[in-house]
C-alpha atoms as a PDB file:
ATOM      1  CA  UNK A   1     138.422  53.914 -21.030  1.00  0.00           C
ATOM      2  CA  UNK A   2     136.685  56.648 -19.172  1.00  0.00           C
ATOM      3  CA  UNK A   3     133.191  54.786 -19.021  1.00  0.00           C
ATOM      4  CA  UNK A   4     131.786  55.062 -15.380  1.00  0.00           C
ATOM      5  CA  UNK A   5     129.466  52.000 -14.934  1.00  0.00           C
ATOM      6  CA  UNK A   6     126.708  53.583 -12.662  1.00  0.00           C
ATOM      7  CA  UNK A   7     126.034  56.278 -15.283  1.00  0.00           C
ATOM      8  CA  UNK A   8     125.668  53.833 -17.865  1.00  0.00           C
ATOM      9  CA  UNK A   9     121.506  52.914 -18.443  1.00  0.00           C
ATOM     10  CA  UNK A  10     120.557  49.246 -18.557  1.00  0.00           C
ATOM     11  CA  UNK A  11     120.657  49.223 -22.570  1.00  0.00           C
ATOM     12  CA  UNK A  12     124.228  50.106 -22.633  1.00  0.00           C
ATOM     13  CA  UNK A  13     125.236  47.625 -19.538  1.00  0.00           C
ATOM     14  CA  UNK A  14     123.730  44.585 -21.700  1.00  0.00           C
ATOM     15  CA  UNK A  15     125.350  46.171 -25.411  1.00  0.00           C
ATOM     16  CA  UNK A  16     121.583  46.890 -26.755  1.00  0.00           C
ATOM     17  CA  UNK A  17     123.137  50.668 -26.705  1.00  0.00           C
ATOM     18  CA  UNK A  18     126.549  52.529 -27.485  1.00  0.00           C
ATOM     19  CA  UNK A  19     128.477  52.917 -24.690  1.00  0.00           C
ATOM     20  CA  UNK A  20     129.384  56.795 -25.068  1.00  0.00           C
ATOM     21  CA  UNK A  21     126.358  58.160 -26.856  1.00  0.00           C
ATOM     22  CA  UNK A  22     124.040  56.188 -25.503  1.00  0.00           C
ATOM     23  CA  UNK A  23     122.039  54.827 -29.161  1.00  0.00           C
ATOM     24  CA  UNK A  24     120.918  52.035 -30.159  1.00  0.00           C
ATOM     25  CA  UNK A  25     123.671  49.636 -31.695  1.00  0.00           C
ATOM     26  CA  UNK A  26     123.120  46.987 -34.643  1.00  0.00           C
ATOM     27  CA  UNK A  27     124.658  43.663 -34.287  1.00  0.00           C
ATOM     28  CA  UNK A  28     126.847  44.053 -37.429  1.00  0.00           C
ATOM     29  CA  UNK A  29     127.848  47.745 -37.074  1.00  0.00           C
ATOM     30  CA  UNK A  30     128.583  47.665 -33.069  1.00  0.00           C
ATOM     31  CA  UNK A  31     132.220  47.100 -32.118  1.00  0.00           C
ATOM     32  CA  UNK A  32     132.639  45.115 -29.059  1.00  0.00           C
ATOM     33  CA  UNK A  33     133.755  46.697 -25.766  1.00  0.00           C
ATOM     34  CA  UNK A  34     133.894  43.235 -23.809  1.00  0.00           C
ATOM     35  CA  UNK A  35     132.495  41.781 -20.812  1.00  0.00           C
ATOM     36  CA  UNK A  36     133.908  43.602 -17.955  1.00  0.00           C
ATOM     37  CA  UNK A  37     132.575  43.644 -14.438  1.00  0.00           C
ATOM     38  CA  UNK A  38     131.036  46.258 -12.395  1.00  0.00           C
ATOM     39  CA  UNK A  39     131.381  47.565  -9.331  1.00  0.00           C
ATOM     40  CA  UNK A  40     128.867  45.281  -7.782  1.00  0.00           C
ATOM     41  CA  UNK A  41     130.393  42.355  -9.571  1.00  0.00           C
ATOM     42  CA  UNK A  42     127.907  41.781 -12.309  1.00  0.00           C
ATOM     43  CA  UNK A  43     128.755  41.060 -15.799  1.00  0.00           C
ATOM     44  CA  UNK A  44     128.158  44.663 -18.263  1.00  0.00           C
ATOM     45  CA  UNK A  45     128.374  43.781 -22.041  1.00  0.00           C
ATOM     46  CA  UNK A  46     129.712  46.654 -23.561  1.00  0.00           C
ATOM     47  CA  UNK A  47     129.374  47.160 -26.852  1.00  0.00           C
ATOM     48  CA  UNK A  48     129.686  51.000 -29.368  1.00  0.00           C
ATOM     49  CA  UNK A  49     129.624  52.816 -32.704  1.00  0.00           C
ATOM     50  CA  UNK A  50     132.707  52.861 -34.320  1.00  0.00           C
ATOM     51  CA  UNK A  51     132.435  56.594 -34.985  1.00  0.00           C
ATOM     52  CA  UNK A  52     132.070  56.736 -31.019  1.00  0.00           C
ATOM     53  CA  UNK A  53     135.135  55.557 -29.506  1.00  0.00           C
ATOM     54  CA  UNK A  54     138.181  58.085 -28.436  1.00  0.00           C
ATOM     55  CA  UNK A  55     139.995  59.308 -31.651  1.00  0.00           C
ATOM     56  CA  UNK A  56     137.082  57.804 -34.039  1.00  0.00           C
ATOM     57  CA  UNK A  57     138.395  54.663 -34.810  1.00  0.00           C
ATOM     58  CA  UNK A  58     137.765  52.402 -37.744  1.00  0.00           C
END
């Protein structure tokens, strides 16, 4: 996945936001990226649109 952690603002580290386009994600609609750990070590909760990851998946 071509996300680059320090370009990602705070909202998308902690899943508040998509993690491509950078909106505001709902709890039900948001498809879950994982925890995953950045380069400093700290936990980033990813989380997108559906419409938003590569090849548009449903």
């Amino acid at each position: 996945m071509p996300l680059t952690e320090p370009a990602l603002s705070d909202e998308q580290r902690r899943g508040a936001a998509c993690a491509y386009c950078g909106l505001p994600v709902s709890t039900g609609s948001a498809v879950d990226l994982g925890v995953r750990h950045d380069t400093d070590g700290v936990r980033i909760f990813l989380r997108a649109h559906q419409g938003c990851l590569p090849g548009g998946a449903r």
